[in-house]
C-alpha atoms as a PDB file:
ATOM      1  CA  UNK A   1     109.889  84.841 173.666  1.00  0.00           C
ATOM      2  CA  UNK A   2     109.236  85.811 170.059  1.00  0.00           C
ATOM      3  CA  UNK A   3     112.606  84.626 168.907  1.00  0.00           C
ATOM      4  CA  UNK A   4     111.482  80.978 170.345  1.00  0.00           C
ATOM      5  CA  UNK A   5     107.921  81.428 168.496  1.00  0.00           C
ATOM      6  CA  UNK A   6     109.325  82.364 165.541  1.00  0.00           C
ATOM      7  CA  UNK A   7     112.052  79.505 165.707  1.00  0.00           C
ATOM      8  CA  UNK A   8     109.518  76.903 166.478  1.00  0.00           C
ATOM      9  CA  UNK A   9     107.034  77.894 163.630  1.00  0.00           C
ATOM     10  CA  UNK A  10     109.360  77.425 161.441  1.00  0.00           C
ATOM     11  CA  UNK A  11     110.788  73.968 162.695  1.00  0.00           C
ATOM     12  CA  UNK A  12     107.310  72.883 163.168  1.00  0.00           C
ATOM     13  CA  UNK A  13     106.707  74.008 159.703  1.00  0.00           C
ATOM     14  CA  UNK A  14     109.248  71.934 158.454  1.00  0.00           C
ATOM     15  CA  UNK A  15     108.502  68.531 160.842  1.00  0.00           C
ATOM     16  CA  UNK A  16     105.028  68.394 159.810  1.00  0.00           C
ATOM     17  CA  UNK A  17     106.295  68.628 155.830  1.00  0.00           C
ATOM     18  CA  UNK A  18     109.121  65.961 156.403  1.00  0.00           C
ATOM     19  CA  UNK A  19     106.317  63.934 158.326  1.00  0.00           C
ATOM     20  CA  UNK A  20     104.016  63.874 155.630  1.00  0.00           C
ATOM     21  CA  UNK A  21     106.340  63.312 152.470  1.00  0.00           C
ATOM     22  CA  UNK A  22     107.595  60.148 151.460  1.00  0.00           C
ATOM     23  CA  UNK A  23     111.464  59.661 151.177  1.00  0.00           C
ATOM     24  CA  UNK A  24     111.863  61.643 147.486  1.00  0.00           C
ATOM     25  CA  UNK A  25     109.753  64.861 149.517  1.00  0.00           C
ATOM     26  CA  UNK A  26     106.759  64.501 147.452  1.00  0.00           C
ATOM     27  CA  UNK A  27     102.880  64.128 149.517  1.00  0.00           C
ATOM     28  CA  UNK A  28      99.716  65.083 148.663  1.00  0.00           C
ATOM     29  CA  UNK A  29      97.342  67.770 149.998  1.00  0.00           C
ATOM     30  CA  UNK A  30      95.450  66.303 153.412  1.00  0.00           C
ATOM     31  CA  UNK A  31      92.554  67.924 152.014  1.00  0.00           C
ATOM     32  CA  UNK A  32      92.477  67.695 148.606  1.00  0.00           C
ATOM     33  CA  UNK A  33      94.719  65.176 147.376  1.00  0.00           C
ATOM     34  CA  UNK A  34      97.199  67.469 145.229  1.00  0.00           C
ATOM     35  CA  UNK A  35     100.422  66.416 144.342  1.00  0.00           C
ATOM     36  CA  UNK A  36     102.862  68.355 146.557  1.00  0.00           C
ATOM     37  CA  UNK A  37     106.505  68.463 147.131  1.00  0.00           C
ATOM     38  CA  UNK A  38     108.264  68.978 150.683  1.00  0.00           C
ATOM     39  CA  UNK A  39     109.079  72.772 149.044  1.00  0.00           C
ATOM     40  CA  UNK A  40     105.579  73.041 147.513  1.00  0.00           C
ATOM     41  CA  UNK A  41     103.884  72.393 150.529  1.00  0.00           C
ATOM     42  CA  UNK A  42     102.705  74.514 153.236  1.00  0.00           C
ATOM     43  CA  UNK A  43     101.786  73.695 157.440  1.00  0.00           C
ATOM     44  CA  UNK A  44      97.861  73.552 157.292  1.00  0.00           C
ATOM     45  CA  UNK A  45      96.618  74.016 161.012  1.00  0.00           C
ATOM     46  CA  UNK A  46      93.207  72.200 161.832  1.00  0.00           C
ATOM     47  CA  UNK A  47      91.208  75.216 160.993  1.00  0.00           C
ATOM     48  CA  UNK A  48      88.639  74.768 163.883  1.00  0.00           C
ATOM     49  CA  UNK A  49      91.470  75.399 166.102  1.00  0.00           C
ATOM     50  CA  UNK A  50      93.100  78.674 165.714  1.00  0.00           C
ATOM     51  CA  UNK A  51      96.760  79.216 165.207  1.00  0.00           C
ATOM     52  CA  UNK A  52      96.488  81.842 167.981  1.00  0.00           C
ATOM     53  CA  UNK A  53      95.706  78.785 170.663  1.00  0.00           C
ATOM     54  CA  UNK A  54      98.929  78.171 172.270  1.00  0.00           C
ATOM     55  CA  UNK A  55      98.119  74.754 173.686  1.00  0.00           C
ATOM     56  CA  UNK A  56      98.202  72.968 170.338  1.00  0.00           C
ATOM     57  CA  UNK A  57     100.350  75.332 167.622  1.00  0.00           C
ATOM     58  CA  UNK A  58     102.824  73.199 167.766  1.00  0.00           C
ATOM     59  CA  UNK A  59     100.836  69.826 167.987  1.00  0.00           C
ATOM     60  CA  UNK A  60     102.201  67.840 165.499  1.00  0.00           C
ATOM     61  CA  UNK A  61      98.373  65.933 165.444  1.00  0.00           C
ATOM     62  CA  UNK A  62      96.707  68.141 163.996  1.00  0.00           C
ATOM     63  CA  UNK A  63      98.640  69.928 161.160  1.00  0.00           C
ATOM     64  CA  UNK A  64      99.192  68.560 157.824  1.00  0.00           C
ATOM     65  CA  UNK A  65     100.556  69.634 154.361  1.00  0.00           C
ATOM     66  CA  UNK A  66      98.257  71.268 152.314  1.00  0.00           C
ATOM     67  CA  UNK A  67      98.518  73.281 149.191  1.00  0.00           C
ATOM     68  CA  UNK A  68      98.538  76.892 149.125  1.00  0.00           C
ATOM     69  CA  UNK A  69      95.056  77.256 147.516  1.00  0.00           C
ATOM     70  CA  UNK A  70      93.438  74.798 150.332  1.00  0.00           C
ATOM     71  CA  UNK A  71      95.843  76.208 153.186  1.00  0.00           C
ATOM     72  CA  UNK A  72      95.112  79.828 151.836  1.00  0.00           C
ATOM     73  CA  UNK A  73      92.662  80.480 149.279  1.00  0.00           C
ATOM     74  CA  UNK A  74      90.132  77.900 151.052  1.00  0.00           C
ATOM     75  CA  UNK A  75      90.623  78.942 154.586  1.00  0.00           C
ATOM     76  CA  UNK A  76      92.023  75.369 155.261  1.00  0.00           C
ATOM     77  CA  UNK A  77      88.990  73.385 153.966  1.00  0.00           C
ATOM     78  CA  UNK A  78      87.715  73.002 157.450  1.00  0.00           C
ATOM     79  CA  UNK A  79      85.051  70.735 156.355  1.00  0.00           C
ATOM     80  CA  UNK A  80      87.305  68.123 154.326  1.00  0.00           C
ATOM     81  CA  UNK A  81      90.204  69.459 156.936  1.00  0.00           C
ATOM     82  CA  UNK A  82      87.927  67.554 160.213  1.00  0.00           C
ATOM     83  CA  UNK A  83      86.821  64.237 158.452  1.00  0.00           C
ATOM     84  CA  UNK A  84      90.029  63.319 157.047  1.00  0.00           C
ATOM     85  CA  UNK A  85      91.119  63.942 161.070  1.00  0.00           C
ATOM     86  CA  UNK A  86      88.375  61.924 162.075  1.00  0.00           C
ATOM     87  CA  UNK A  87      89.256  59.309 159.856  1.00  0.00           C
ATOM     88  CA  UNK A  88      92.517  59.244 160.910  1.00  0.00           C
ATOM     89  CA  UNK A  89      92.301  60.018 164.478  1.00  0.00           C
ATOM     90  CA  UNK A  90      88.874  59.132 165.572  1.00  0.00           C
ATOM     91  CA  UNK A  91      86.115  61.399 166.451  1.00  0.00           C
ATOM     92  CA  UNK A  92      86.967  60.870 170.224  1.00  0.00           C
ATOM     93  CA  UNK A  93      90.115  62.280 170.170  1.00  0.00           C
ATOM     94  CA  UNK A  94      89.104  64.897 167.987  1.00  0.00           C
ATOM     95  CA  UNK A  95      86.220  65.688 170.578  1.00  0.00           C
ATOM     96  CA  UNK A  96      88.886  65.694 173.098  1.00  0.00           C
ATOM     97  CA  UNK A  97      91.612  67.808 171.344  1.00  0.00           C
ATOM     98  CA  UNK A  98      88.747  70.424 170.402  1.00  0.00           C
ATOM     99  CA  UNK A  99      87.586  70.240 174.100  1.00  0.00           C
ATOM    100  CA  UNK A 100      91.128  71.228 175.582  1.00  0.00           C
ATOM    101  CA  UNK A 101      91.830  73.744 173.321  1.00  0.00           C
ATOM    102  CA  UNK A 102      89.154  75.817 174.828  1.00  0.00           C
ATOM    103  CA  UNK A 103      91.417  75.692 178.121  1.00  0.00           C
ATOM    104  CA  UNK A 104      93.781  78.545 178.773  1.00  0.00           C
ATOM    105  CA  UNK A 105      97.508  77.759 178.283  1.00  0.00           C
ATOM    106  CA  UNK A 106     100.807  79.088 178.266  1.00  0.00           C
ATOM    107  CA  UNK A 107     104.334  77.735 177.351  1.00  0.00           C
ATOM    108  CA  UNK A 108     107.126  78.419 179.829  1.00  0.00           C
ATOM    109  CA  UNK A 109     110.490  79.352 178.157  1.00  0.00           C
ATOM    110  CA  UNK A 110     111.781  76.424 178.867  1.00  0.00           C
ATOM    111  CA  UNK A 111     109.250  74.008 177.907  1.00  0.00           C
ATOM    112  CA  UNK A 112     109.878  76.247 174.296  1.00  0.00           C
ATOM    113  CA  UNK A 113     113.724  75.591 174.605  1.00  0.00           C
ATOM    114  CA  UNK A 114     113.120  71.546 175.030  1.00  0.00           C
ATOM    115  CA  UNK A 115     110.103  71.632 171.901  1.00  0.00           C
ATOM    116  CA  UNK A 116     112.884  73.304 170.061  1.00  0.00           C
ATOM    117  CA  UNK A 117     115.375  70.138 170.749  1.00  0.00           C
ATOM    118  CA  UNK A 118     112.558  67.882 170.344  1.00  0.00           C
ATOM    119  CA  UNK A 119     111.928  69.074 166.655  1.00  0.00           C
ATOM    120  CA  UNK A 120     115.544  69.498 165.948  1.00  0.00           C
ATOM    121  CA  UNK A 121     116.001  65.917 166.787  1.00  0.00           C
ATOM    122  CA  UNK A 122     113.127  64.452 164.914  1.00  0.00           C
ATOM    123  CA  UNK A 123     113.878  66.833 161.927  1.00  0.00           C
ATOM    124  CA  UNK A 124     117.359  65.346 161.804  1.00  0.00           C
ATOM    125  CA  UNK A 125     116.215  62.299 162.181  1.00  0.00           C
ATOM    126  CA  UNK A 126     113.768  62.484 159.235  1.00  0.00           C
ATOM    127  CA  UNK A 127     116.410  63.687 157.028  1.00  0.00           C
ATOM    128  CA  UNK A 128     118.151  61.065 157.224  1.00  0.00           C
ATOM    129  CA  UNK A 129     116.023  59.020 155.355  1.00  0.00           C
ATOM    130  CA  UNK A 130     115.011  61.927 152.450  1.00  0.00           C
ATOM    131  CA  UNK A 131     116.254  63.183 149.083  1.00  0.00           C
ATOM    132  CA  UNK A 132     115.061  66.817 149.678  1.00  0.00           C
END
Protein backbone atom coordinates (compact mmCIF):
# COMPACT_ATOMS: atom_id res chain seq x y z
CA UNK A 1 0.00 0.00 0.00
CA UNK A 2 2.92 2.42 0.19
CA UNK A 3 3.89 1.86 -3.39
CA UNK A 4 0.13 3.16 -4.30
CA UNK A 5 0.65 6.23 -1.73
CA UNK A 6 3.71 7.06 -2.99
CA UNK A 7 2.47 6.71 -6.73
CA UNK A 8 -0.54 8.79 -6.11
CA UNK A 9 1.34 11.70 -4.30
CA UNK A 10 3.19 12.12 -6.91
CA UNK A 11 0.44 12.02 -9.73
CA UNK A 12 -1.63 14.15 -7.56
CA UNK A 13 1.31 16.36 -7.28
CA UNK A 14 1.51 16.74 -10.76
CA UNK A 15 -2.62 17.06 -11.59
CA UNK A 16 -3.03 19.79 -9.23
CA UNK A 17 0.21 21.72 -11.05
CA UNK A 18 -1.14 20.95 -14.65
CA UNK A 19 -4.63 22.12 -13.20
CA UNK A 20 -3.51 25.30 -12.11
CA UNK A 21 -1.05 26.44 -15.01
CA UNK A 22 -2.12 27.87 -18.08
CA UNK A 23 -1.12 26.11 -21.43
CA UNK A 24 2.84 27.54 -21.47
CA UNK A 25 3.00 25.85 -17.46
CA UNK A 26 3.28 29.12 -15.86
CA UNK A 27 0.49 30.05 -12.58
CA UNK A 28 0.79 31.98 -9.78
CA UNK A 29 0.99 31.17 -6.04
CA UNK A 30 -2.88 30.54 -4.61
CA UNK A 31 -1.69 32.40 -1.76
CA UNK A 32 0.46 34.90 -2.66
CA UNK A 33 0.26 35.63 -6.17
CA UNK A 34 3.99 34.68 -7.27
CA UNK A 35 4.83 33.96 -10.60
CA UNK A 36 5.34 30.18 -10.81
CA UNK A 37 6.09 27.69 -13.43
CA UNK A 38 4.53 24.01 -13.62
CA UNK A 39 8.43 22.95 -12.43
CA UNK A 40 8.63 25.86 -9.94
CA UNK A 41 5.64 25.02 -8.27
CA UNK A 42 4.88 22.85 -5.46
CA UNK A 43 1.20 20.83 -4.20
CA UNK A 44 0.05 23.21 -1.29
CA UNK A 45 -2.53 21.13 0.85
CA UNK A 46 -5.31 23.30 2.63
CA UNK A 47 -3.30 23.63 5.74
CA UNK A 48 -6.32 23.28 8.17
CA UNK A 49 -6.58 19.87 6.89
CA UNK A 50 -3.64 17.73 7.45
CA UNK A 51 -1.86 15.78 4.81
CA UNK A 52 -2.07 12.82 7.23
CA UNK A 53 -6.17 12.80 6.70
CA UNK A 54 -6.74 10.16 4.24
CA UNK A 55 -10.23 11.19 3.21
CA UNK A 56 -9.13 14.27 1.29
CA UNK A 57 -5.06 13.86 0.35
CA UNK A 58 -5.86 13.35 -2.78
CA UNK A 59 -8.86 15.85 -3.16
CA UNK A 60 -8.10 17.70 -5.99
CA UNK A 61 -10.46 20.76 -4.15
CA UNK A 62 -8.48 21.69 -1.93
CA UNK A 63 -4.79 21.75 -3.07
CA UNK A 64 -3.27 24.37 -5.11
CA UNK A 65 0.21 25.50 -6.38
CA UNK A 66 2.02 27.46 -4.14
CA UNK A 67 5.58 28.56 -3.93
CA UNK A 68 8.05 26.94 -1.85
CA UNK A 69 8.37 29.85 0.67
CA UNK A 70 4.33 29.93 1.17
CA UNK A 71 4.04 25.97 0.83
CA UNK A 72 7.17 25.66 3.18
CA UNK A 73 8.64 28.51 4.83
CA UNK A 74 4.96 29.88 5.72
CA UNK A 75 3.39 26.69 6.81
CA UNK A 76 0.94 27.06 3.80
CA UNK A 77 -0.39 30.56 4.67
CA UNK A 78 -3.40 29.05 6.28
CA UNK A 79 -4.95 32.33 6.75
CA UNK A 80 -4.66 33.66 2.98
CA UNK A 81 -4.70 29.62 2.16
CA UNK A 82 -8.87 29.50 3.60
CA UNK A 83 -10.22 32.85 2.09
CA UNK A 84 -8.94 32.44 -1.27
CA UNK A 85 -10.95 28.76 -0.77
CA UNK A 86 -13.79 30.53 0.42
CA UNK A 87 -13.77 32.76 -2.33
CA UNK A 88 -13.58 30.23 -4.64
CA UNK A 89 -15.55 27.53 -3.15
CA UNK A 90 -17.90 29.11 -0.75
CA UNK A 91 -17.78 29.02 2.93
CA UNK A 92 -20.46 26.18 2.88
CA UNK A 93 -18.55 23.80 1.25
CA UNK A 94 -15.61 24.68 3.03
CA UNK A 95 -17.68 24.16 6.36
CA UNK A 96 -18.61 20.91 4.91
CA UNK A 97 -15.20 19.63 3.61
CA UNK A 98 -13.65 20.70 7.13
CA UNK A 99 -16.63 18.88 8.82
CA UNK A 100 -15.94 15.42 7.02
CA UNK A 101 -12.50 15.44 7.40
CA UNK A 102 -12.92 14.96 11.05
CA UNK A 103 -14.58 11.47 10.03
CA UNK A 104 -12.42 8.39 10.03
CA UNK A 105 -11.52 6.99 6.56
CA UNK A 106 -9.65 4.55 4.78
CA UNK A 107 -8.91 3.81 1.04
CA UNK A 108 -9.32 0.22 -0.12
CA UNK A 109 -6.57 -0.94 -2.58
CA UNK A 110 -8.64 -0.82 -5.12
CA UNK A 111 -10.35 2.36 -4.81
CA UNK A 112 -6.20 3.49 -4.86
CA UNK A 113 -5.73 1.41 -8.15
CA UNK A 114 -8.91 3.30 -9.94
CA UNK A 115 -7.60 7.11 -8.32
CA UNK A 116 -4.41 6.06 -9.94
CA UNK A 117 -6.28 5.63 -13.55
CA UNK A 118 -8.34 8.52 -12.79
CA UNK A 119 -5.21 10.88 -12.51
CA UNK A 120 -3.39 9.14 -15.23
CA UNK A 121 -6.23 9.94 -17.47
CA UNK A 122 -6.78 13.51 -16.56
CA UNK A 123 -2.92 14.07 -16.48
CA UNK A 124 -2.82 12.87 -20.07
CA UNK A 125 -5.46 14.64 -20.88
CA UNK A 126 -4.04 17.97 -19.59
CA UNK A 127 -0.96 17.46 -21.47
CA UNK A 128 -2.34 17.54 -24.30
CA UNK A 129 -3.06 20.96 -24.31
CA UNK A 130 0.57 22.21 -22.53
CA UNK A 131 4.07 23.26 -23.58
CA UNK A 132 5.75 21.87 -20.39
Amino acid sequence: MKNLDKTLDDLHSKLIRLKNTNENGNGQCYTCGDKLTYHTSECGHYPYIGRGNMMFRWNTEIHKIQCNNCNCFNDGEPERFRDNLINEIGAERLAKIEFDSRKPYKWFKSDKKQLIKEFRSKIKELLKDKTI
